[in-house]
C-alpha atoms as a PDB file:
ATOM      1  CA  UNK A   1       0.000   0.000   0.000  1.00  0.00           C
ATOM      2  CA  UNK A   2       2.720   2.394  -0.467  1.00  0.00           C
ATOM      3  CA  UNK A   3       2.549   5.325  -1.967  1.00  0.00           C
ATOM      4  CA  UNK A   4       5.585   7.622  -3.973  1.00  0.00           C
ATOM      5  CA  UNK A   5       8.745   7.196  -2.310  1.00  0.00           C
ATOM      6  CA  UNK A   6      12.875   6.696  -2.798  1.00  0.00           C
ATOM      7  CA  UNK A   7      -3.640   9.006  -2.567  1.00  0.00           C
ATOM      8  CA  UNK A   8     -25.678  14.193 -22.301  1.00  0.00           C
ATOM      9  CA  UNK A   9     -24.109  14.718 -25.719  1.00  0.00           C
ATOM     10  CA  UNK A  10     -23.392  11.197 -27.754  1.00  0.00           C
ATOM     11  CA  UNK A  11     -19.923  10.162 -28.154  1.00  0.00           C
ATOM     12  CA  UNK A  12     -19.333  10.519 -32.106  1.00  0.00           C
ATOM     13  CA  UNK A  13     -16.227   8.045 -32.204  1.00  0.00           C
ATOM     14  CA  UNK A  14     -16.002   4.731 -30.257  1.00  0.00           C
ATOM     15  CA  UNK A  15     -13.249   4.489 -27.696  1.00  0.00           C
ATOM     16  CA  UNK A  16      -9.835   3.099 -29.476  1.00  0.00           C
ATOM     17  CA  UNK A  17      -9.427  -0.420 -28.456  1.00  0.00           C
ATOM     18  CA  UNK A  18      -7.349  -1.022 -31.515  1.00  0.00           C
ATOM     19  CA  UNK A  19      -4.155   0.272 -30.177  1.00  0.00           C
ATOM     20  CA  UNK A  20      -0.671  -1.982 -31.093  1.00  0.00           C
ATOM     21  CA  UNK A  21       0.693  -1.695 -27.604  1.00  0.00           C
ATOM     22  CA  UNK A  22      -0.840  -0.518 -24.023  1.00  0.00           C
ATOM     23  CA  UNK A  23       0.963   2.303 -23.489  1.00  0.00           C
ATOM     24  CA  UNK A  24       1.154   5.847 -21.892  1.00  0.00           C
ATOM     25  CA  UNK A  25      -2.094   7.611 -23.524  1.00  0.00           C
ATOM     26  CA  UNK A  26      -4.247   8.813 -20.496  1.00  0.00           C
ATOM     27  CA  UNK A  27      -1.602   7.994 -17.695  1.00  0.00           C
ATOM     28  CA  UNK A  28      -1.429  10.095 -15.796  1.00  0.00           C
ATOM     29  CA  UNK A  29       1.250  11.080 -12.402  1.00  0.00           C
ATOM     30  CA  UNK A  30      -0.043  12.187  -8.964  1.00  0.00           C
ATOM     31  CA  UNK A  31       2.406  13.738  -6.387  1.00  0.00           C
ATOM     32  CA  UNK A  32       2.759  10.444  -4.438  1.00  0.00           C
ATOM     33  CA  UNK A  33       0.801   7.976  -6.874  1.00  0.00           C
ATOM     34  CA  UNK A  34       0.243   7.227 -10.585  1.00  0.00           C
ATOM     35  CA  UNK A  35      -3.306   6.933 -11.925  1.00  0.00           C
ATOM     36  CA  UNK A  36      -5.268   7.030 -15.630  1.00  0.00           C
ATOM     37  CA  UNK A  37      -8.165   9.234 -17.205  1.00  0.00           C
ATOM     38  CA  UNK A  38     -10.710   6.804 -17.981  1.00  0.00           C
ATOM     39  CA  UNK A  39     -13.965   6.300 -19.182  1.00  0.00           C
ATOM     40  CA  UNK A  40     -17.194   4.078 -19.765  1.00  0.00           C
ATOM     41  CA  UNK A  41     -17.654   3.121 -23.625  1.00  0.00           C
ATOM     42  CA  UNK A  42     -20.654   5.261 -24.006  1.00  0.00           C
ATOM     43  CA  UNK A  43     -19.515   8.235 -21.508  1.00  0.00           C
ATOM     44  CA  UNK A  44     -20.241  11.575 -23.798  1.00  0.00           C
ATOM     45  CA  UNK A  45     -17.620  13.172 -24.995  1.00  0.00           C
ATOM     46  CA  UNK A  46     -18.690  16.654 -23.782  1.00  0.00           C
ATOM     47  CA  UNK A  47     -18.989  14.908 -20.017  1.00  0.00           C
ATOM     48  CA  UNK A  48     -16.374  15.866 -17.685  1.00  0.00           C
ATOM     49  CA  UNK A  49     -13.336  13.108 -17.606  1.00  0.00           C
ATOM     50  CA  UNK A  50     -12.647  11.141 -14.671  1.00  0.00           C
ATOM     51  CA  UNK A  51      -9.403   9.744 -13.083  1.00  0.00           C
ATOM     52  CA  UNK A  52      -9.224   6.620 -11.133  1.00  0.00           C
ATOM     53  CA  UNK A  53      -5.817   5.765  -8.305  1.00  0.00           C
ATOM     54  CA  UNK A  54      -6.347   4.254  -4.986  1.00  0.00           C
ATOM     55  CA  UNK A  55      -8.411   5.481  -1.657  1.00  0.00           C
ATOM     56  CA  UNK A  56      -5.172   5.593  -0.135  1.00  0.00           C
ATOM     57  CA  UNK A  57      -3.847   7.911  -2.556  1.00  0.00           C
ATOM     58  CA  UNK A  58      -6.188  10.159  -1.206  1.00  0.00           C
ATOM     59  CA  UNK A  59      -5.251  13.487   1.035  1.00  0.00           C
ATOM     60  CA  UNK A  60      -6.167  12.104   4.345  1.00  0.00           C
ATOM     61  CA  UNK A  61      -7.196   8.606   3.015  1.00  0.00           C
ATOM     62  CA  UNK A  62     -10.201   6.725   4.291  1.00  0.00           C
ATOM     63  CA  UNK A  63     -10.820   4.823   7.477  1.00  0.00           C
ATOM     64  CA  UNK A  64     -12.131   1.463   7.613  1.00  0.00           C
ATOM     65  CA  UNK A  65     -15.359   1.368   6.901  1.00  0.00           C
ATOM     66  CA  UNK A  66     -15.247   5.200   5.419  1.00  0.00           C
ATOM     67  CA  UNK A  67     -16.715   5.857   2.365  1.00  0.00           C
ATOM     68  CA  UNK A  68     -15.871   9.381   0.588  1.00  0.00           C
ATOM     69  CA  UNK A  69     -18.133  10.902  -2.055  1.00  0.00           C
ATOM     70  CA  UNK A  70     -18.620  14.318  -3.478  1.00  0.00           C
ATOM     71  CA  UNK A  71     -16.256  16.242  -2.267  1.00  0.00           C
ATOM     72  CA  UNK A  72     -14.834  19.534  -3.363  1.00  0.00           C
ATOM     73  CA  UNK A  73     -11.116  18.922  -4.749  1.00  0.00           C
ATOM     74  CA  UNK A  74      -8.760  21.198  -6.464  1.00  0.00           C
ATOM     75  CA  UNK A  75      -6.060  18.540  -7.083  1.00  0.00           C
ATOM     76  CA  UNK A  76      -3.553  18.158 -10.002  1.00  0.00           C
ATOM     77  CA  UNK A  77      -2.578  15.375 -12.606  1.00  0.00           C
ATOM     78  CA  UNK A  78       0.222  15.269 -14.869  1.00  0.00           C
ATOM     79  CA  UNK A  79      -0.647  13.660 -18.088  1.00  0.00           C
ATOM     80  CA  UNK A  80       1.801  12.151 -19.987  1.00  0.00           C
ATOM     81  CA  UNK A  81       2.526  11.704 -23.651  1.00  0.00           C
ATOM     82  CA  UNK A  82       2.279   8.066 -25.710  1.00  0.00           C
ATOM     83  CA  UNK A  83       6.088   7.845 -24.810  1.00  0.00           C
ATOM     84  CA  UNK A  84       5.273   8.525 -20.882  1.00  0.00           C
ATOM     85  CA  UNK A  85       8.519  10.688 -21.587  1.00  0.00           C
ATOM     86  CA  UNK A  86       6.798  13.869 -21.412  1.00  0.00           C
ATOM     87  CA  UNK A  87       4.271  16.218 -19.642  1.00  0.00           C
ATOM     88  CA  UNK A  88       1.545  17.279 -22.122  1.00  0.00           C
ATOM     89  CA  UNK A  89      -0.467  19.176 -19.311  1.00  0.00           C
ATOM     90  CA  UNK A  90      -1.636  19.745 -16.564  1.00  0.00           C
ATOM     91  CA  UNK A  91      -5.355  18.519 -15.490  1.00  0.00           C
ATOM     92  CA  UNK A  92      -7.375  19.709 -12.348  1.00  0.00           C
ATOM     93  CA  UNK A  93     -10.452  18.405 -10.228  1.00  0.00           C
ATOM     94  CA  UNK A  94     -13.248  19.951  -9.499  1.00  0.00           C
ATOM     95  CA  UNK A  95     -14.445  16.512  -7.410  1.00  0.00           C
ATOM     96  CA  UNK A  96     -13.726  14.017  -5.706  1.00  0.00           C
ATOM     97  CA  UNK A  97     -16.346  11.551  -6.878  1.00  0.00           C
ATOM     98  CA  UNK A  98     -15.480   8.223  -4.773  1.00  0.00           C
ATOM     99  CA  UNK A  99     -12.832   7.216  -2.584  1.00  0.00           C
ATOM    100  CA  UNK A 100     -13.060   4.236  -0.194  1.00  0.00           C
ATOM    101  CA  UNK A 101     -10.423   1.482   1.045  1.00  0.00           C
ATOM    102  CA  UNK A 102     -13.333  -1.073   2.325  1.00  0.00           C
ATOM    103  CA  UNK A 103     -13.962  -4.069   0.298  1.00  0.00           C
ATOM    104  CA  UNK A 104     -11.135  -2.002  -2.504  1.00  0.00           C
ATOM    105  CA  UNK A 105      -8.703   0.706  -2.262  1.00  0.00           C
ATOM    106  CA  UNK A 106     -10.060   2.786  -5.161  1.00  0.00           C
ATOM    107  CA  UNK A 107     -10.562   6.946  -5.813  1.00  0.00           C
ATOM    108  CA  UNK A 108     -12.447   8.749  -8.673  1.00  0.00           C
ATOM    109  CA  UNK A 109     -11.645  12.610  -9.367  1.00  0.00           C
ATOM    110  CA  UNK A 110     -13.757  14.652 -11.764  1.00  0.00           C
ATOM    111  CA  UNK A 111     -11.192  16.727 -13.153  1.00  0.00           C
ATOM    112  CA  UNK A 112     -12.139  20.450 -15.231  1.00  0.00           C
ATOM    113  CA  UNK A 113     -11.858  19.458 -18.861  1.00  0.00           C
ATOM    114  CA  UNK A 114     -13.959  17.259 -20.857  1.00  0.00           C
ATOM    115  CA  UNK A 115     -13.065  14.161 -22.452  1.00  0.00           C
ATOM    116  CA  UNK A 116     -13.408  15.886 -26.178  1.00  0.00           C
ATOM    117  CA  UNK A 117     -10.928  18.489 -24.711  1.00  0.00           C
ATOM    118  CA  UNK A 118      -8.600  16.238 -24.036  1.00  0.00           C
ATOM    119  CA  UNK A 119      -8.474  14.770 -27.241  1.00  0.00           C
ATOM    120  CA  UNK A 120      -8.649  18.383 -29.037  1.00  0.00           C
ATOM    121  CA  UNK A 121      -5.618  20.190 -26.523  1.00  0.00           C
ATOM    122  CA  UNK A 122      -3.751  17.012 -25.552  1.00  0.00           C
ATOM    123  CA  UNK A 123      -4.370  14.381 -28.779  1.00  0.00           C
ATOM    124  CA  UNK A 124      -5.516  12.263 -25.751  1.00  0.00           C
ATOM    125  CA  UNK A 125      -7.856   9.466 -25.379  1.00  0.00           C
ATOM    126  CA  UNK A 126      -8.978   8.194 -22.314  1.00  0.00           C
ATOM    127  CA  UNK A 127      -9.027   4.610 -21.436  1.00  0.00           C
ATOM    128  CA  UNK A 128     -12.092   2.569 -21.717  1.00  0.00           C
ATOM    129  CA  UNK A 129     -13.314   0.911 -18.474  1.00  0.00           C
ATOM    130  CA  UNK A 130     -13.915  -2.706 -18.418  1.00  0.00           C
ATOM    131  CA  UNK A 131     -17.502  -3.751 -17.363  1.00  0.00           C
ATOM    132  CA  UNK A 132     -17.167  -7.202 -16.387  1.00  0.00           C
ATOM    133  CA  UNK A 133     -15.042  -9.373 -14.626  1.00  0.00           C
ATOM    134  CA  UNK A 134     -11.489 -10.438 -15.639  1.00  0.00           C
ATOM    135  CA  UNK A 135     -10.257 -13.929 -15.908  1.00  0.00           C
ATOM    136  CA  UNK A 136      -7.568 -15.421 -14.740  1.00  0.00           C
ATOM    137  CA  UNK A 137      -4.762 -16.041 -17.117  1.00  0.00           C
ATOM    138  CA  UNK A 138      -4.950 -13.076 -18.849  1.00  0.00           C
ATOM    139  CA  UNK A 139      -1.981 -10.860 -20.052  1.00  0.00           C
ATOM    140  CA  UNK A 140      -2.124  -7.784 -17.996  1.00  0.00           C
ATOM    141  CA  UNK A 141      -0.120  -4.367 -17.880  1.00  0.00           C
ATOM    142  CA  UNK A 142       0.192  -2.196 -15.146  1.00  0.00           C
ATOM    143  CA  UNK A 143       1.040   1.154 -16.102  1.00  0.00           C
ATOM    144  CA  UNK A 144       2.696   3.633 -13.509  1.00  0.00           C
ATOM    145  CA  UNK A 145       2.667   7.282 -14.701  1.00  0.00           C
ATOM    146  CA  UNK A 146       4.730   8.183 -10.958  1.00  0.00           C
ATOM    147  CA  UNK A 147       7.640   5.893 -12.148  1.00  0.00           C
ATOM    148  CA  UNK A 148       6.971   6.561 -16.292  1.00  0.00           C
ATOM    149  CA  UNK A 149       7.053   2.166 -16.407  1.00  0.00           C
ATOM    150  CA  UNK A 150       5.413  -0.427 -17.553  1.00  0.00           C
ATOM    151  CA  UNK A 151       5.132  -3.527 -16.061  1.00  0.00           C
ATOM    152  CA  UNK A 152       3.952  -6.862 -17.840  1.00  0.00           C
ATOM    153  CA  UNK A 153       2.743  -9.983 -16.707  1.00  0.00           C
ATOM    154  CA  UNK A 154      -1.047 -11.833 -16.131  1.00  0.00           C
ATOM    155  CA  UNK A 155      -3.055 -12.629 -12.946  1.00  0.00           C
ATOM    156  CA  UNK A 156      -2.715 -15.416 -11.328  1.00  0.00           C
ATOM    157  CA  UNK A 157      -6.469 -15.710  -9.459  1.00  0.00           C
ATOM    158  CA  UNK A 158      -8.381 -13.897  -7.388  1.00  0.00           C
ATOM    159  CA  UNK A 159      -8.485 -13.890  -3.184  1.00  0.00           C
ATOM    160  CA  UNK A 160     -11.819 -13.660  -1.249  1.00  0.00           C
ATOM    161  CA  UNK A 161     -10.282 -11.750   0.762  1.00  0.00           C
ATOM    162  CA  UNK A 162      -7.335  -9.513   1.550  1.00  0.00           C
ATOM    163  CA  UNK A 163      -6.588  -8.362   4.533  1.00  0.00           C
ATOM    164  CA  UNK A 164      -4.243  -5.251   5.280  1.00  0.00           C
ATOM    165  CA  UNK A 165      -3.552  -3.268   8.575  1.00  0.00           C
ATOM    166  CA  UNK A 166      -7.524  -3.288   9.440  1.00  0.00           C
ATOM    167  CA  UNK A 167      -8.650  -2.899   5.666  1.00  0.00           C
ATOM    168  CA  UNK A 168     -10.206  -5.699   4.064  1.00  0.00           C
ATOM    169  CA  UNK A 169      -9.953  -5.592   0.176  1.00  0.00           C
ATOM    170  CA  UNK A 170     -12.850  -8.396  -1.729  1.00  0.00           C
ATOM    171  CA  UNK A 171     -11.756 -10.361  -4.989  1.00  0.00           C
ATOM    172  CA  UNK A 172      -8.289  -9.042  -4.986  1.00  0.00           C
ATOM    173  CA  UNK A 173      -6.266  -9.358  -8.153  1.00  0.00           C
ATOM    174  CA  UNK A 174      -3.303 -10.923  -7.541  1.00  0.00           C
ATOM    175  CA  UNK A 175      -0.699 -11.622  -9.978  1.00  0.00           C
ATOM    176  CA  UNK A 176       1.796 -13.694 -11.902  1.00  0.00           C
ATOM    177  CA  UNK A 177       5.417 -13.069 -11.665  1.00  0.00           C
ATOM    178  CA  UNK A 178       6.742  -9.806 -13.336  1.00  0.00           C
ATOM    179  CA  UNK A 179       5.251  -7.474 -12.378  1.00  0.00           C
ATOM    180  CA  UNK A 180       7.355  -5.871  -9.442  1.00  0.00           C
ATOM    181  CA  UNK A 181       5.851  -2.975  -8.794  1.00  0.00           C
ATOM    182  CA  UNK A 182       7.205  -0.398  -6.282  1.00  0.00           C
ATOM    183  CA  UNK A 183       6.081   2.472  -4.282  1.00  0.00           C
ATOM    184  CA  UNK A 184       4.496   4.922  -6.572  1.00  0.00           C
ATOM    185  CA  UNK A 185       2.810   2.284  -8.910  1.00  0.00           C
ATOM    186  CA  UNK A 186      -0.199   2.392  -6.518  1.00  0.00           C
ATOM    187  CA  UNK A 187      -3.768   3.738  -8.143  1.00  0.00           C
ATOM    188  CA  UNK A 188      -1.812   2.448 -11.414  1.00  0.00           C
ATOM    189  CA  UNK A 189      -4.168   0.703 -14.045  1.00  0.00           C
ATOM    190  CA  UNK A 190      -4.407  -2.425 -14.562  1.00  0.00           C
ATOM    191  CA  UNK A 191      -4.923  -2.861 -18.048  1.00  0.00           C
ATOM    192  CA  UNK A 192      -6.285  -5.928 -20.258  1.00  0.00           C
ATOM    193  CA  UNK A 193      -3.871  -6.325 -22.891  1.00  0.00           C
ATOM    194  CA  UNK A 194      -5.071  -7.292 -25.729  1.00  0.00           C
ATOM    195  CA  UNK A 195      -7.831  -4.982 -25.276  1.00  0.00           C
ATOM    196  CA  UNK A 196      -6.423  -2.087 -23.826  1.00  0.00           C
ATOM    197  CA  UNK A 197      -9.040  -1.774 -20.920  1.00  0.00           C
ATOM    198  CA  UNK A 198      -9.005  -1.267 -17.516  1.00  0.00           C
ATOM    199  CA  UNK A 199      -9.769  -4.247 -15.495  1.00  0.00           C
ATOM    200  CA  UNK A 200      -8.347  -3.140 -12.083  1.00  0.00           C
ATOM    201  CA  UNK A 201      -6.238  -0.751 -10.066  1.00  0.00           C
ATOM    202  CA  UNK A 202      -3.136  -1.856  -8.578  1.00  0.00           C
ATOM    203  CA  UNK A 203      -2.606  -1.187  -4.970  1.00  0.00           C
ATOM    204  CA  UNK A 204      -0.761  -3.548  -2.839  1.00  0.00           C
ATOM    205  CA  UNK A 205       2.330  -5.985  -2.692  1.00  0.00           C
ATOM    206  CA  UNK A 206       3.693  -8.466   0.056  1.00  0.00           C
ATOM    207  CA  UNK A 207       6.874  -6.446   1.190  1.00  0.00           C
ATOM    208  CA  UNK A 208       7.646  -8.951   4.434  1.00  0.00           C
ATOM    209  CA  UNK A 209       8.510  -5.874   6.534  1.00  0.00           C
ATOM    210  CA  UNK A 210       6.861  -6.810   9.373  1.00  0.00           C
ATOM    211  CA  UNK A 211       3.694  -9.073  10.457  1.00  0.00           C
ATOM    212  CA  UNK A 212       1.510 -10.758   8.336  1.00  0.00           C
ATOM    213  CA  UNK A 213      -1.868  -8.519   7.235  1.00  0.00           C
ATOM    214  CA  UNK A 214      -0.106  -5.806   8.439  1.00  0.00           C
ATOM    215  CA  UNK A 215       0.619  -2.483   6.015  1.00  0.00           C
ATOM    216  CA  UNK A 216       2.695  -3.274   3.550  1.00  0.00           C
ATOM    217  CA  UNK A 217       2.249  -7.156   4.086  1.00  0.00           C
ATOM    218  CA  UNK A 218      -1.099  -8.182   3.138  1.00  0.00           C
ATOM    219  CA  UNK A 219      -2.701 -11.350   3.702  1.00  0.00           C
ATOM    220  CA  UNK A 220      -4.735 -13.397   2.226  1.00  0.00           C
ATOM    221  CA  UNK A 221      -7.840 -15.065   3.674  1.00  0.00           C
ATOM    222  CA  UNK A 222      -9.796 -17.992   1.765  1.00  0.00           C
ATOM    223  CA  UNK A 223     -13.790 -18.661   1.525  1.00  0.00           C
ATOM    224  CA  UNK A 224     -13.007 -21.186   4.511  1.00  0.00           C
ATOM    225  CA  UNK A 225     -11.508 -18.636   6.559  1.00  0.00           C
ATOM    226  CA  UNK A 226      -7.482 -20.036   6.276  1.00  0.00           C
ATOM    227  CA  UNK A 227      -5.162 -17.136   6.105  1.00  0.00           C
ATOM    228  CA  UNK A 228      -1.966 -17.015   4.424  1.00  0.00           C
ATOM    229  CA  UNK A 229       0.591 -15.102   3.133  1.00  0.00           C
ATOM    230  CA  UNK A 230       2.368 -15.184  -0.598  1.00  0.00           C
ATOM    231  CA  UNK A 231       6.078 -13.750  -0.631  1.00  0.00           C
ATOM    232  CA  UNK A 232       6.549 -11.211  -3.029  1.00  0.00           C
ATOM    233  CA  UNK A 233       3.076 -11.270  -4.471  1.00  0.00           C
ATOM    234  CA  UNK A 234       1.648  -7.949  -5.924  1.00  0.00           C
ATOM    235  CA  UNK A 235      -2.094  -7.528  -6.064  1.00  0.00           C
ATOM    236  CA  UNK A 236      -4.676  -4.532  -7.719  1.00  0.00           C
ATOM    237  CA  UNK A 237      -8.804  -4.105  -7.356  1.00  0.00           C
ATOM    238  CA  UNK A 238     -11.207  -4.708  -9.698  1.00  0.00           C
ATOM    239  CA  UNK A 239     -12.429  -1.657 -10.911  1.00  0.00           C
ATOM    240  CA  UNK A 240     -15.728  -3.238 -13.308  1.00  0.00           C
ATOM    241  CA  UNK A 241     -18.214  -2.055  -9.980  1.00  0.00           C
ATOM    242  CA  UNK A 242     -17.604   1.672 -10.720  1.00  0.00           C
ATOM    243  CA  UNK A 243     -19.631   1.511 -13.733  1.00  0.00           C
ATOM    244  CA  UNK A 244     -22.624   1.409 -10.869  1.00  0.00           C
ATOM    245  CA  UNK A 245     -21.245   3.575  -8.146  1.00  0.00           C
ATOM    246  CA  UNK A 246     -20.784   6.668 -10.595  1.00  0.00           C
ATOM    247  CA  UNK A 247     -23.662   8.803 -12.618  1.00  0.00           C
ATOM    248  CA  UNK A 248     -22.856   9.842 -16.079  1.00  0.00           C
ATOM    249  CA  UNK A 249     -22.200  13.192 -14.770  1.00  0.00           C
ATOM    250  CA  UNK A 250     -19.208  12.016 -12.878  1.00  0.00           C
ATOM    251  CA  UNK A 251     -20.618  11.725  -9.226  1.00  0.00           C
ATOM    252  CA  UNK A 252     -21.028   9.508  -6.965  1.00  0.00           C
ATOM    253  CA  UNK A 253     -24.281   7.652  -6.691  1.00  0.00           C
ATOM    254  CA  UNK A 254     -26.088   6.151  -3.710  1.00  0.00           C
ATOM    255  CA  UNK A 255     -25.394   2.512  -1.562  1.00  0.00           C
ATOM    256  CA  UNK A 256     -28.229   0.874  -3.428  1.00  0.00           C
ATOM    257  CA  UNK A 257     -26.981   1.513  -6.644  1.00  0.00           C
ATOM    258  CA  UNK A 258     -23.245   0.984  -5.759  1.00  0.00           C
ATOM    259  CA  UNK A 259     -22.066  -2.806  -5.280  1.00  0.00           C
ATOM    260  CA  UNK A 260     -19.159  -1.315  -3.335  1.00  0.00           C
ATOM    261  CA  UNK A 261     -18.995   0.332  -0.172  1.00  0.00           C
ATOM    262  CA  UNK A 262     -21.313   3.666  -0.332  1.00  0.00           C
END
């Protein structure tokens, strides 16, 4: 769970899904995190974009059990270029939509410009948002605008739960090898990629710094109740509830519409 170190109008295009590589198109880099402009496949292009990192990533981040929604925010994102060499501006909330760390560790700004802004000031696209469930086995990226990276590799399966220094997280992501991610990959996307989507947010890795389901050494607890732990494994949230939690104007909606925590 650590953060940077060394928180309507009709589209008239389809979101690109044809892209030859995931790379750094709507990454974007937080002052302690990393994090991606994204958006739902019909989301209007005049609607105001949205930017998803972790709860934790969040200016006094979330208690267990907290739920924040609709709140004022003035806060900044770098977005990068294609390369992720490169800042091509500079993009500012007006909201924070959604930010929890109960059953995920997930935020949503509502930042100033518009998603057809974007693409007319930056040549920028925003990722496309993944409405179901992943599988295991697929080929993931996870793309950290804080540390300009990509890392590549697939997930391994999915815990019941995970347990982390009183948060519990619910159908974790955990995955394969190769993805080594660091301090400042958290609220990175997880992307699909052969499709380019968003299918989680990455969040967490087992660091063994200290006791097991502690911070920074996560746990993981099966559908019988046995805990253990798994050296070196990284894990991300699903992200495919959101589609629920959010309105189409980019705010947060209420617990019986929201699968997550509301």
């Amino acid at each position: 769970m650590a953060t940077g170190s060394a928180g309507a109008a009709p589209r008239t295009d389809q979101p690109s899904t044809d892209r030859a590589a995931v790379d750094f198109r709507g990454i974007v880099k937080l002052s302690n995190c990393s994090g991606s402009v994204f958006r739902f496949a019909d989301s209007a292009d005049d609607a105001k974009a949205l930017v998803l990192t972790n709860g934790h990533c969040v200016d006094g981040m979330p208690e267990p059990g907290e739920v924040m929604t609709n709140e004022p925010s003035t806060r900044t994102f770098q977005l990068l270029n294609a390369a992720g060499d490169d800042t091509v501006g500079t993009l500012t909330a007006d909201l924070l939509a959604y930010a929890t760390m109960t059953d995920t560790d997930a935020a949503v700004y509502r930042v100033e410009e518009t998603y057809a802004e974007l693409r007319s000031e930056y040549d920028t696209e925003a990722l496309t948002l993944a409405e179901s469930h992943p599988t295991a086995g697929t080929d993931i990226k996870v793309v950290s605008g804080y540390w300009e990276e990509i890392y590549s590799c697939g997930i391994d399966g999915f815990v019941p739960q995970l347990k982390e220094d009183g948060y519990v997280a619910k159908d974790s992501i955990r995955y394969t090898p190769g993805c080594d991610t660091i301090g400042g990959t958290s609220g990175s996307p997880v992307i699909d990629a052969a499709s380019n989507e968003i299918v989680g947010v990455n969040n967490t890795a087992y660091e063994n710094t200290g006791a097991d389901c502690s911070l920074d050494n996560p746990c993981e607890v099966d559908e019988a109740g046995n805990v253990t732990v798994v050296p070196d494994a990284r894990y991300g949230q699903q992200t495919y509830h959101l589609r629920d939690c959010l309105t189409p104007a980019g705010e947060a909606r209420g617990r019986a519409a929201c699968e997550l925590a509301a």
